[in-house]
Protein backbone atom coordinates (compact mmCIF):
# COMPACT_ATOMS: atom_id res chain seq x y z
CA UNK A 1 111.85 58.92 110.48
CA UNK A 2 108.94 59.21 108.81
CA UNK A 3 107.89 56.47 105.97
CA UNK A 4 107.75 58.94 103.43
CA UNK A 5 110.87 60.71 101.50
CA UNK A 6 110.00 64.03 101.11
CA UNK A 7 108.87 66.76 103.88
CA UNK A 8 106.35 69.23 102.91
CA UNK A 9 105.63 72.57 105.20
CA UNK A 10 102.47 74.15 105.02
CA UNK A 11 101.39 77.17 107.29
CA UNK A 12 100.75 80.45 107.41
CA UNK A 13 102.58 83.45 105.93
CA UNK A 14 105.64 84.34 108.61
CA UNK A 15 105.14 80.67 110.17
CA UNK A 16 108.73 80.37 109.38
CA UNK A 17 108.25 77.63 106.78
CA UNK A 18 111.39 78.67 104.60
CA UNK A 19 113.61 79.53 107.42
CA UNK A 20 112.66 76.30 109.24
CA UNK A 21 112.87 74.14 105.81
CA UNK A 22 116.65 75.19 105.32
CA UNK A 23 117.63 74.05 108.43
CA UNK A 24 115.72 70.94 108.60
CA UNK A 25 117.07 70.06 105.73
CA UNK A 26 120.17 70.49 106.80
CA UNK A 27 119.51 68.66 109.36
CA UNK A 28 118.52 65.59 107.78
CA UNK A 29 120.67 65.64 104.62
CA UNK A 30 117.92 66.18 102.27
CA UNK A 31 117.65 68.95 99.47
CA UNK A 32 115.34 71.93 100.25
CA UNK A 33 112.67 73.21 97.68
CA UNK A 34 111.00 76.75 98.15
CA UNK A 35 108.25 76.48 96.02
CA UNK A 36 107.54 80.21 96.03
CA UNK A 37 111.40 80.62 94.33
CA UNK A 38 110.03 78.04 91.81
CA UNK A 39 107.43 80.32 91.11
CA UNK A 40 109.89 83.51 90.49
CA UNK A 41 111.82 81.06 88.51
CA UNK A 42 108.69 80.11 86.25
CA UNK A 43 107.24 83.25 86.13
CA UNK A 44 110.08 85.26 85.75
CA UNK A 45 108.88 87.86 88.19
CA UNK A 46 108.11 88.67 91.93
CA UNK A 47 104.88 86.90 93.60
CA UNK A 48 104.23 90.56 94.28
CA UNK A 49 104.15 91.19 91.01
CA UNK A 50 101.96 88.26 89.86
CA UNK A 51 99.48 89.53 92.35
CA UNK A 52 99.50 93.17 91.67
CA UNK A 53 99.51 92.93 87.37
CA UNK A 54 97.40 89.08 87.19
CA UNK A 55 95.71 88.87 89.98
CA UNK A 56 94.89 86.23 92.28
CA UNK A 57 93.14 83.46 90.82
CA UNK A 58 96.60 83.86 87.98
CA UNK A 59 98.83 83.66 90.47
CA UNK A 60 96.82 80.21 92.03
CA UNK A 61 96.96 78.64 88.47
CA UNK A 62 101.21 79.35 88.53
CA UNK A 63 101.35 78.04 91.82
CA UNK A 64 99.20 75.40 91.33
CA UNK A 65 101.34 74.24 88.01
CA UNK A 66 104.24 74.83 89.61
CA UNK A 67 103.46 72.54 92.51
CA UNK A 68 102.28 69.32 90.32
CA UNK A 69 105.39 70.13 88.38
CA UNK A 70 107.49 68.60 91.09
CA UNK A 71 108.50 65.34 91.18
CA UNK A 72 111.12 65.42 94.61
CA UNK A 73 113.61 63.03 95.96
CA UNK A 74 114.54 63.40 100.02
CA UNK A 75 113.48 67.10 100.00
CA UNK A 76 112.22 69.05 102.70
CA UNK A 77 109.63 71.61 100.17
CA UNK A 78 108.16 74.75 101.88
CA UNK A 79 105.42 75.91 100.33
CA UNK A 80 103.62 79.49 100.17
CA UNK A 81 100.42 79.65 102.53
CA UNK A 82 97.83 79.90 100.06
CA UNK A 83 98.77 76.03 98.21
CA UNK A 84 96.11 75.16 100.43
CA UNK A 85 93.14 76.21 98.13
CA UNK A 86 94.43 73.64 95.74
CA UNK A 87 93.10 70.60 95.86
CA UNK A 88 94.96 69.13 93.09
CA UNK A 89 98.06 70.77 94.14
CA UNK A 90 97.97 68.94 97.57
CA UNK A 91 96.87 65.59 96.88
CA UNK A 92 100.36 65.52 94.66
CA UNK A 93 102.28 66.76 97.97
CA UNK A 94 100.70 64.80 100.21
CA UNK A 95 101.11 61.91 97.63
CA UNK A 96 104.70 62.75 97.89
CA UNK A 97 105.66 63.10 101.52
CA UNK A 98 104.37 64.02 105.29
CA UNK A 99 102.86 67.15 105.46
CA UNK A 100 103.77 69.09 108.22
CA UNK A 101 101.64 72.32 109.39
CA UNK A 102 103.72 74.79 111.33
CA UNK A 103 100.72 76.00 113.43
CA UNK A 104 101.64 79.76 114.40
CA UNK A 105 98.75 82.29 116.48
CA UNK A 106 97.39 85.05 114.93
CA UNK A 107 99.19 87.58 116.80
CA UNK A 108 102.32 86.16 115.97
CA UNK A 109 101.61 86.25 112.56
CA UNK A 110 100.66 89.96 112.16
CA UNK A 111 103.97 90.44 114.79
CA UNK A 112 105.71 88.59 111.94
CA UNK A 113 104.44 90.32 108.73
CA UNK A 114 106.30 93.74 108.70
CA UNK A 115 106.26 93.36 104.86
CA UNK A 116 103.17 92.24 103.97
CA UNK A 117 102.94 94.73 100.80
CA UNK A 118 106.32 93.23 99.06
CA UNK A 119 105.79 89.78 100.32
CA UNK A 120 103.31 88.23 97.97
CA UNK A 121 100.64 87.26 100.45
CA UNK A 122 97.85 86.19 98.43
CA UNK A 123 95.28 88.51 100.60
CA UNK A 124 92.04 89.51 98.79
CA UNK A 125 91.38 92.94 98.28
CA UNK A 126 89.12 94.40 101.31
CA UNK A 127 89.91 90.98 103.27
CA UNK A 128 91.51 91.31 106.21
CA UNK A 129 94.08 89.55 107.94
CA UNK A 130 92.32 87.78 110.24
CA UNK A 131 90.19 86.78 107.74
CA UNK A 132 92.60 84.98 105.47
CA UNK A 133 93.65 83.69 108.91
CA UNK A 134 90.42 82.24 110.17
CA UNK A 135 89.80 80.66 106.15
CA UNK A 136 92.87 79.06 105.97
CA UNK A 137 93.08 77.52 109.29
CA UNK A 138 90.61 74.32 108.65
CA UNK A 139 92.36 74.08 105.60
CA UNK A 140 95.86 74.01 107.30
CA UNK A 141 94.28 71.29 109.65
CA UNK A 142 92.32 69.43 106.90
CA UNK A 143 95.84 68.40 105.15
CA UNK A 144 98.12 68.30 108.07
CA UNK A 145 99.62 64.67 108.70
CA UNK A 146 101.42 66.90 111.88
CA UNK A 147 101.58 69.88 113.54
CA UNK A 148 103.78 71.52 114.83
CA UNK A 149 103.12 74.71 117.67
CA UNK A 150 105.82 77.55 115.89
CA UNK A 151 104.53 80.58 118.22
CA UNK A 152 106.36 80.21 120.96
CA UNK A 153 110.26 78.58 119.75
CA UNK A 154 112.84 79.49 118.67
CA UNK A 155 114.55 78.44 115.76
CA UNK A 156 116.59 75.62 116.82
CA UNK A 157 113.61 74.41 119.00
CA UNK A 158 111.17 74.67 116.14
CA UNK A 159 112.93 72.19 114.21
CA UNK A 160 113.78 69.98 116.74
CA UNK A 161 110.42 69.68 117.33
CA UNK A 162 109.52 68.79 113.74
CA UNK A 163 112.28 66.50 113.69
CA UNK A 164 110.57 64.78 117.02
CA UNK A 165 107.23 64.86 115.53
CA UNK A 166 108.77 62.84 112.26
């Protein structure tokens, strides 16, 4: 195992962070944190709704405070995709734990994103999604202690691998 205590996931939206997280946790006998739940919980309200009635650069102040907020012990914390474009927000992660980017392809993304209206996918208006994909993916790289290749595994295999990588 890794030296650190804490796990953090960082990837794409639909790169199965939150469904991986649970069961890695599981897995290891930590506790799992979904930091877009500790959003809702803070907010009081849907990321959708953050995005539609604030706007964006609201919704990366939230997430932001939420994130430094944290102070875990032996958790495995998914995070939403756009934590990335805080700098502050991941030097406290990566302070905290490994950081582990579950790499996914493009196409396996969009296959993955059937509700990418209710989701809260911080997406710019007239940006596309290949655009937030290309911008995010040095950034992905840029914090990544691992990565892990999500496109092709299933669920079981996904976190075995992660588990490996560790």
């Amino acid at each position: 195992m890794h030296r650190h205590e804490n796990i953090v996931l960082i990837g794409m939206p639909g790169a199965g962070k939150s469904t991986v997280g649970v069961v890695l946790a599981k897995a290891l006998g930590m506790q799992f944190i979904d930091t877009d739940i500790l959003i809702q919980e803070r907010a009081g309200r849907m990321l959708q709704e953050i995005l539609d009635k604030d706007g964006p650069d609201v919704f990366k102040r939230i997430e932001e405070e939420a994130i430094l907020s944290l102070q875990p012990h032996r958790a495995v914390i998914a995070t939403g995709g756009s934590v990335v474009f805080s700098g502050d927000a991941m030097a406290h992660l990566r302070s905290a734990g490994v950081v582990v980017y579950l790499e996914i392809s493009y196409d396996a993304m969009v296959k993955r994103l059937k509700n990418i209206t209710t989701r809260g996918i911080l997406l710019l208006p007239g940006r596309s999604l290949r655009e937030m994909y290309d911008e995010r993916i040095p950034l992905y790289e840029r914090y990544a202690d691992l990565t892990v290749a999500c496109t092709g595994g299933d669920l079981e295999s996904v976190v075995g691998n992660v588990i490996e990588a560790l």
